[in-house]
Protein backbone atom coordinates (compact mmCIF):
# COMPACT_ATOMS: atom_id res chain seq x y z
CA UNK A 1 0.00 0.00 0.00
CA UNK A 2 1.36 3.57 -0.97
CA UNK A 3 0.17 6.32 0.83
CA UNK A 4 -0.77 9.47 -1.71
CA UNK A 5 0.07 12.97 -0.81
CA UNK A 6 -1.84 15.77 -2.75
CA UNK A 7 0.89 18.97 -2.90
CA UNK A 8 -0.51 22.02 -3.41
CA UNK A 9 1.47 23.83 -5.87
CA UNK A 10 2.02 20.58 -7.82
CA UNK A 11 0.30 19.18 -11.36
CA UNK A 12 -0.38 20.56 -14.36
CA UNK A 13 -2.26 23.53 -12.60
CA UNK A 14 0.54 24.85 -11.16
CA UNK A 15 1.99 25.62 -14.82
CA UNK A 16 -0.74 27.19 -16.08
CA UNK A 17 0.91 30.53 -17.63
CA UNK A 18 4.16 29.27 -18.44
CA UNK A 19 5.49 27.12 -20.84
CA UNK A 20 5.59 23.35 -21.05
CA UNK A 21 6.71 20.82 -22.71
CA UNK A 22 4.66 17.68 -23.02
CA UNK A 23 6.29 14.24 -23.68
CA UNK A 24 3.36 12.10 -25.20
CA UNK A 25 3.24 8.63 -26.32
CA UNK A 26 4.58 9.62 -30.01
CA UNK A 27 4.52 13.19 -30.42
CA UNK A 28 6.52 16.43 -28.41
CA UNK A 29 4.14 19.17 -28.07
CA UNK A 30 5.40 22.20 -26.32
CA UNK A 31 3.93 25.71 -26.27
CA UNK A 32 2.49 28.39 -23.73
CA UNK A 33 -0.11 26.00 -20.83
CA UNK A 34 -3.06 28.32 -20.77
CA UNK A 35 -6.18 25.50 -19.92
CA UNK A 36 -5.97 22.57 -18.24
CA UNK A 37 -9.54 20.31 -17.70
CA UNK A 38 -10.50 17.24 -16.77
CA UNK A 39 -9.02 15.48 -20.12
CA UNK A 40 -7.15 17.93 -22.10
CA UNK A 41 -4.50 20.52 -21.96
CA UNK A 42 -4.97 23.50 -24.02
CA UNK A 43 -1.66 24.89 -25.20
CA UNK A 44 -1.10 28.75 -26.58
CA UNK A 45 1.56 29.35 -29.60
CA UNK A 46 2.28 25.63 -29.93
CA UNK A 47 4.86 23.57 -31.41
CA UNK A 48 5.24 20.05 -32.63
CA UNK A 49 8.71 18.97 -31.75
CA UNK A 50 9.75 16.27 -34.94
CA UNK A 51 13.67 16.05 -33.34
CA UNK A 52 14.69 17.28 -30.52
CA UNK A 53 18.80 17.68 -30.86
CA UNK A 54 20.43 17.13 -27.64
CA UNK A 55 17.79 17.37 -24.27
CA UNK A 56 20.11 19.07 -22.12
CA UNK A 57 21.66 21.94 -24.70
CA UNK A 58 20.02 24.43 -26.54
CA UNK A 59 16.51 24.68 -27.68
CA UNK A 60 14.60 22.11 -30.08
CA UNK A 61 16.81 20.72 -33.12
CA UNK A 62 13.58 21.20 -35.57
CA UNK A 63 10.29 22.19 -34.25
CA UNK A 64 7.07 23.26 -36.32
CA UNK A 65 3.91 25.68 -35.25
CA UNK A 66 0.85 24.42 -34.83
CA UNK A 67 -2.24 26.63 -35.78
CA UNK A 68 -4.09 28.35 -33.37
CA UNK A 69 -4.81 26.71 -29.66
CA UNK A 70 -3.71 23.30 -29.89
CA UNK A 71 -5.36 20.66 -27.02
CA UNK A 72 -3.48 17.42 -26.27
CA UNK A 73 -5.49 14.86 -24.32
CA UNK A 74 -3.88 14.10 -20.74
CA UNK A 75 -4.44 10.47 -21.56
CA UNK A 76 -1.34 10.77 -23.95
CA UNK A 77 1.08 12.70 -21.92
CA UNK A 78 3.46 10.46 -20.63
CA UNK A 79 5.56 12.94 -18.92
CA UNK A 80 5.96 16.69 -18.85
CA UNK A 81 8.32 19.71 -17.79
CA UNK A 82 9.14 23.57 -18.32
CA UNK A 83 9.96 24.35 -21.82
CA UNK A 84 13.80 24.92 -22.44
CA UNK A 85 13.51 27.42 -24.99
């Protein structure tokens, strides 16, 4: 048995404003976090990320706007971070 403890400054929420970078199951979306619900994330001035170059230097290696708001569902996002550039 694990023992859950809620933080209160943590999740998605606590982005909202900034930007993120989502790692889903096949795609890198990354852009400004400006809606989170129930199932989706709603992300401003969006980019698809098609390769990212080196993680730790630099910004994305090749990295294409996305039209308008783009929404990701949270079912997809297997991980997710600030945005490094």
């Amino acid at each position: 048995m694990q023992r859950i403890i809620e933080v209160k400054d943590g999740g998605l929420q606590s982005m909202l404003g900034k930007k993120i970078t989502l790692f889903c199951m096949i795609y890198i979306y990354t852009g400004k976090l400006i809606g989170v619900s129930e199932d989706h994330v709603e992300l401003e001035s969006p980019l698809l990320v098609y390769e990212t170059g080196e993680l730790a230097v630099g910004c994305w290696e090749d990295a294409q706007k996305l039209p308008g708001v783009h929404r990701v569902m949270r079912a997809a996002i297997e991980s997710w971070g600030p945005a490094k550039c």
